[in-house]
C-alpha atoms as a PDB file:
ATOM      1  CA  UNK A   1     115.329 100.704  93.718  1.00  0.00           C
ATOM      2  CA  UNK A   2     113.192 101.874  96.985  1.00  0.00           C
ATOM      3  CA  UNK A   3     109.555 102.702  96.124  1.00  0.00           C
ATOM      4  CA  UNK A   4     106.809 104.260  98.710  1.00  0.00           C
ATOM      5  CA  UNK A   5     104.110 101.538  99.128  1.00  0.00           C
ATOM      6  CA  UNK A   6     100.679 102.537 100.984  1.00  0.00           C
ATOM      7  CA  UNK A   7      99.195 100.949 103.289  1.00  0.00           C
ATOM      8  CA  UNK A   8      95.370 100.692 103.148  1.00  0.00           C
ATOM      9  CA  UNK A   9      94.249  99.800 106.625  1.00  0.00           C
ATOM     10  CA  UNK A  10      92.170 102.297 108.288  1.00  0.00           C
ATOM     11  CA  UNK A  11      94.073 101.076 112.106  1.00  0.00           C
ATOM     12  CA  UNK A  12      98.024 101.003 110.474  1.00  0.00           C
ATOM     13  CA  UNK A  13      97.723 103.620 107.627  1.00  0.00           C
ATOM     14  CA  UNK A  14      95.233 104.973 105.001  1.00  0.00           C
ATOM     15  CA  UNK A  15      91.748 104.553 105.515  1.00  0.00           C
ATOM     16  CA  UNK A  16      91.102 104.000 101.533  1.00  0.00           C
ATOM     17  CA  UNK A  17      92.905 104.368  98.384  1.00  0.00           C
ATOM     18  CA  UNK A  18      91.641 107.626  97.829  1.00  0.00           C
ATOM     19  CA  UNK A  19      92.759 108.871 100.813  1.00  0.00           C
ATOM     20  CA  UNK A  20      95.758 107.339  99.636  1.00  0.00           C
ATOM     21  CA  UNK A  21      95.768 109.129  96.627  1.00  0.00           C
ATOM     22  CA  UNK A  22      94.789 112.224  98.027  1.00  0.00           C
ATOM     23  CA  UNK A  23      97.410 112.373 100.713  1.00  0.00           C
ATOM     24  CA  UNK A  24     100.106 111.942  97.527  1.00  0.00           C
ATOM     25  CA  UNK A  25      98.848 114.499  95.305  1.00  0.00           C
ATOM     26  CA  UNK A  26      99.040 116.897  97.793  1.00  0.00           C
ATOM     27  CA  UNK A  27     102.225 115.899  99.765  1.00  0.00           C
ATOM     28  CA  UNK A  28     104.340 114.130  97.404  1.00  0.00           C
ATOM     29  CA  UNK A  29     103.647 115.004  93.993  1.00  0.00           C
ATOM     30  CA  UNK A  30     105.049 118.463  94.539  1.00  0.00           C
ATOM     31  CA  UNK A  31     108.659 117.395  95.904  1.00  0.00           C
ATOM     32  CA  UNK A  32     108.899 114.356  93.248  1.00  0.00           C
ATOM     33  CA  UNK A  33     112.133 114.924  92.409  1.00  0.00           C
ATOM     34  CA  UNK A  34     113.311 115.535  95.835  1.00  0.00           C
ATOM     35  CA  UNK A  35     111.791 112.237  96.864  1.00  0.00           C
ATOM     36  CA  UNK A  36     112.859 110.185  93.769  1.00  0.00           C
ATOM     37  CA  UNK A  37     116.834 111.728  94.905  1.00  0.00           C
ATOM     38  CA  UNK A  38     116.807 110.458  98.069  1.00  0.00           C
ATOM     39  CA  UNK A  39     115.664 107.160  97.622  1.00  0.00           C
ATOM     40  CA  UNK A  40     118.126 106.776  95.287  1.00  0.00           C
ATOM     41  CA  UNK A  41     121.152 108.012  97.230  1.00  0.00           C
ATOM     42  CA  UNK A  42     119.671 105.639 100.125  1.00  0.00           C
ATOM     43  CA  UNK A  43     119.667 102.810  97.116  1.00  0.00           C
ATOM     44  CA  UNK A  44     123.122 103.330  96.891  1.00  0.00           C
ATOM     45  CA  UNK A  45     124.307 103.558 100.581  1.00  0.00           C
ATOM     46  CA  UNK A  46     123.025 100.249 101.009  1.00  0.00           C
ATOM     47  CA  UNK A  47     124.395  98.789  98.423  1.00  0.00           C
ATOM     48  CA  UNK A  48     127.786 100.084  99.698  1.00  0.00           C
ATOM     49  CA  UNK A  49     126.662  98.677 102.967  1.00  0.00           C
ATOM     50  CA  UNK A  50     126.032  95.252 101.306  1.00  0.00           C
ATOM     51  CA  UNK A  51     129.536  95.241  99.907  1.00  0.00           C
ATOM     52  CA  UNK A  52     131.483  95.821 103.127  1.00  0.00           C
END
């Protein structure tokens, strides 16, 4: 299963972990189960992918 992993480097992506953890409360917290969907459908195109 996909995951979303931060990363906590102030020159490639958060400056700290609580900017970390602010930036996912308010972005994606709210679409959860959106994001939790997709990442599974993409789970499963690769595996199809893998299989061919």
């Amino acid at each position: 299963m996909y995951h979303i992993v931060p990363i906590i480097d102030p020159r490639l992506g958060f400056d700290s972990e609580e900017d970390w953890r602010e930036f996912r409360e308010k972005w994606l917290m709210p679409m959860k189960q959106q994001i939790v969907s997709y990442l599974k459908k993409l789970a499963v195109q690769m595996e199809g992918e893998k299989a061919s």
